[in-house]
Protein backbone atom coordinates (compact mmCIF):
# COMPACT_ATOMS: atom_id res chain seq x y z
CA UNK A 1 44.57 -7.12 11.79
CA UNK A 2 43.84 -3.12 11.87
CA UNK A 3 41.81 -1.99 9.44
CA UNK A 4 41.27 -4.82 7.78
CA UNK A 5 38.53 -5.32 5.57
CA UNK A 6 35.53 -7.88 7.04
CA UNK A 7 36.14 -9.72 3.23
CA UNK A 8 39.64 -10.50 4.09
CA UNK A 9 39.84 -14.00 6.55
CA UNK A 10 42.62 -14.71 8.57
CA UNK A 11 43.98 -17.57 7.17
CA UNK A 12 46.12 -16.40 4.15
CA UNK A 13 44.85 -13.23 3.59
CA UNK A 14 42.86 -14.26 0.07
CA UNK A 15 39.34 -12.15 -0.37
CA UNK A 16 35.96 -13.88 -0.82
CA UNK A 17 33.63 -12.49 -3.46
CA UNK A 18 30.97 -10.79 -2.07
CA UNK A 19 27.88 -13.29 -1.85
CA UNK A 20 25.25 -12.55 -5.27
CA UNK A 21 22.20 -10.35 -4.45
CA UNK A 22 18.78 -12.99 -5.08
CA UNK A 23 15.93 -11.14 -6.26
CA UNK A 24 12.81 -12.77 -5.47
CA UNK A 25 10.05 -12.72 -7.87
CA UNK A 26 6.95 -11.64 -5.90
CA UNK A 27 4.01 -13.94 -5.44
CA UNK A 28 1.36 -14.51 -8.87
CA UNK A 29 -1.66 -13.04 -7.87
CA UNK A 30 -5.11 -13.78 -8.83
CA UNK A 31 -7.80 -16.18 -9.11
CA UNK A 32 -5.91 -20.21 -8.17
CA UNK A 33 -9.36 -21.93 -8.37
CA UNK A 34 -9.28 -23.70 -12.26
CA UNK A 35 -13.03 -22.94 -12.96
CA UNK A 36 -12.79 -19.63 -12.65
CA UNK A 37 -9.30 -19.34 -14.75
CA UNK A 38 -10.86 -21.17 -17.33
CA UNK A 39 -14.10 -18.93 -17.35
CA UNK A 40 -11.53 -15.83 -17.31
CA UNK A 41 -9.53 -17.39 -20.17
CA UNK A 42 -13.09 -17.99 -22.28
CA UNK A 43 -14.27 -14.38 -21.42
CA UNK A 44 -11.24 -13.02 -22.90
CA UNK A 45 -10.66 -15.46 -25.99
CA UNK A 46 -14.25 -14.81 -26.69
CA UNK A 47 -14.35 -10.84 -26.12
CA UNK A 48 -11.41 -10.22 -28.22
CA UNK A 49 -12.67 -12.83 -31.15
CA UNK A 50 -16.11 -10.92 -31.03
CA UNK A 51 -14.64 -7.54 -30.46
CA UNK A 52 -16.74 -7.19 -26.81
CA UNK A 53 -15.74 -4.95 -24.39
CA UNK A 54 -18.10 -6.05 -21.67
CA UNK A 55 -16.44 -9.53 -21.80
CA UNK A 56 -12.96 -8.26 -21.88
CA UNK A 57 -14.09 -5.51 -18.76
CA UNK A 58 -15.81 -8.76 -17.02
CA UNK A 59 -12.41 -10.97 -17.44
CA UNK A 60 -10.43 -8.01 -16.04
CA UNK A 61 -12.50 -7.85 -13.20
CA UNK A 62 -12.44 -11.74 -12.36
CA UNK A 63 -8.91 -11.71 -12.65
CA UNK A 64 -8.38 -9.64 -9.48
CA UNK A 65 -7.30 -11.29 -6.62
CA UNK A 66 -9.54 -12.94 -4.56
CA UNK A 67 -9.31 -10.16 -1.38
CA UNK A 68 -9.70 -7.49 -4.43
CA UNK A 69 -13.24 -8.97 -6.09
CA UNK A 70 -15.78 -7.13 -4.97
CA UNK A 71 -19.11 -8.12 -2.71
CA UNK A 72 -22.24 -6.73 -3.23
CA UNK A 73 -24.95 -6.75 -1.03
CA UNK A 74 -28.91 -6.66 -2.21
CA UNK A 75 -29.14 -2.86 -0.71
CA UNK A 76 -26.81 -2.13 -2.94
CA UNK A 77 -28.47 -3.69 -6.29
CA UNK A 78 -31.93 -2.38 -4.62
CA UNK A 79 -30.66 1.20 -4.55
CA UNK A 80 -29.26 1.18 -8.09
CA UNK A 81 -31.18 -0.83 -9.97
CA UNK A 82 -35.11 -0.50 -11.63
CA UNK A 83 -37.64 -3.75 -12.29
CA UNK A 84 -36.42 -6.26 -14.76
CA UNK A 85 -32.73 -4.99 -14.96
CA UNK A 86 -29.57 -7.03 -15.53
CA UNK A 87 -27.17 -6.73 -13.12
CA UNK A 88 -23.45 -8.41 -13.22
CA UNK A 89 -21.50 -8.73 -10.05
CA UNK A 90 -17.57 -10.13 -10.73
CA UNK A 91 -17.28 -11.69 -7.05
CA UNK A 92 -19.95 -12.28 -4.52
CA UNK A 93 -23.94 -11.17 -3.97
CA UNK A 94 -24.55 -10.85 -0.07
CA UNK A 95 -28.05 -10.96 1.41
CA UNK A 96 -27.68 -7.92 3.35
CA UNK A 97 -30.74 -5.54 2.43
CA UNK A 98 -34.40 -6.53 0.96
CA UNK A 99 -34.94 -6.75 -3.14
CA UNK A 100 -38.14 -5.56 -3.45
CA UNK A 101 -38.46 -5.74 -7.82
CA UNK A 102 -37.64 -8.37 -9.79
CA UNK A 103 -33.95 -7.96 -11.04
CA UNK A 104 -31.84 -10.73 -12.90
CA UNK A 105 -28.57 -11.14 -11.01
CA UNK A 106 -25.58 -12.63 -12.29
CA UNK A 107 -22.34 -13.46 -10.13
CA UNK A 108 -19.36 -15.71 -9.74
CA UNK A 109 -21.06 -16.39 -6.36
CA UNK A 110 -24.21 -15.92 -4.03
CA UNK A 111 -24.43 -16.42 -0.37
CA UNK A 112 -27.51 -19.27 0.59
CA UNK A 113 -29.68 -15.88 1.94
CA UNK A 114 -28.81 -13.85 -1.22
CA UNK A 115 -30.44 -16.56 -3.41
CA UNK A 116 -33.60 -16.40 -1.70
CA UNK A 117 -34.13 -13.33 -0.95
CA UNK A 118 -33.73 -12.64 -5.31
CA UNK A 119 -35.96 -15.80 -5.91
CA UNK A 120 -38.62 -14.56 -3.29
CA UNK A 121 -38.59 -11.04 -4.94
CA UNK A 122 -39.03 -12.32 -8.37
CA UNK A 123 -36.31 -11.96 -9.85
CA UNK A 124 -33.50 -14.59 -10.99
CA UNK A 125 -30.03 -15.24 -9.56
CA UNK A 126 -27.89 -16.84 -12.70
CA UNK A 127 -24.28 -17.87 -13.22
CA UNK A 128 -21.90 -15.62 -15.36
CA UNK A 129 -21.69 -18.33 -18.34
CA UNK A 130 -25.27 -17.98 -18.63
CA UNK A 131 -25.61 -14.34 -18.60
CA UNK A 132 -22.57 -14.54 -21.80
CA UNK A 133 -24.39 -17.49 -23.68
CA UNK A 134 -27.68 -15.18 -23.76
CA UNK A 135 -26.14 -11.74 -24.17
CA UNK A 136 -22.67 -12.04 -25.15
CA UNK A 137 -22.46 -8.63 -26.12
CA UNK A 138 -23.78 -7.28 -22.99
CA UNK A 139 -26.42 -4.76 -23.80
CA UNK A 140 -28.71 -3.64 -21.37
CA UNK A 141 -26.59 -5.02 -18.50
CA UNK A 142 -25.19 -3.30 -15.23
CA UNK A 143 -21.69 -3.90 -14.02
CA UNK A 144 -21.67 -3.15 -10.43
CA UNK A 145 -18.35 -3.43 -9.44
């Protein structure tokens, strides 16, 4: 057959419907592990309840995907920091660098060298729920992100 559509078989000359287009919804993206989804979905009931826009920023920054959240290393919190700051890190403290003042550190995470090094310079390394049950609103605390 000459000039025949590719639709048109050769046996009876009826046309098939061209086959439906799929769209595929793209991958969810962002944090699978439960404890941190939960802490996201407290920062954010709690932020909006209490009007605080640290703990909505703080929810919006955990709820990056895990190759977006961010890792800080102590150089970094050394270089921007002064003594007996509060510093927040959404993701990961590294113990690359030397803390030389005492600084209270709060992070999803810390490496096993990160945590000493902040305990040997005096200063504290504390979980993210802590840091919101004893300053919920935030003041006086650095977001390094």
């Amino acid at each position: 057959m000459r000039g025949a559509s590719p639709r048109i078989q050769n046996t009876g000359g009826e046309v098939s419907p061209p086959a439906p287009k799929v769209k595929k919804m793209p991958k969810p993206t962002g944090p699978t592990n439960p404890v941190v989804k939960k802490l996201i979905e407290e920062l954010r009931t709690r932020g909006y309840s209490e009007s605080s826009k640290f703990m909505i920023r703080l929810a919006e920054l955990l709820g990056r995907p895990r190759r977006r959240r961010v890792e800080v290393n102590l150089a970094k919190i050394e270089r921007h920091t002064s003594e007996n700051e509060t510093v927040v890190v959404p993701g990961k403290v590294l113990g690359y660098g030397y803390l030389t003042k005492p600084v209270t550190i709060s992070a999803l995470s810390f490496s096993k060298k990160a945590r000493e090094k902040i305990k040997l310079a005096g200063g504290k390394a504390i979980s993210i729920q802590e840091l919101v049950k004893n300053n919920p609103r935030g003041s006086n605390v650095r977001v390094m992100a």
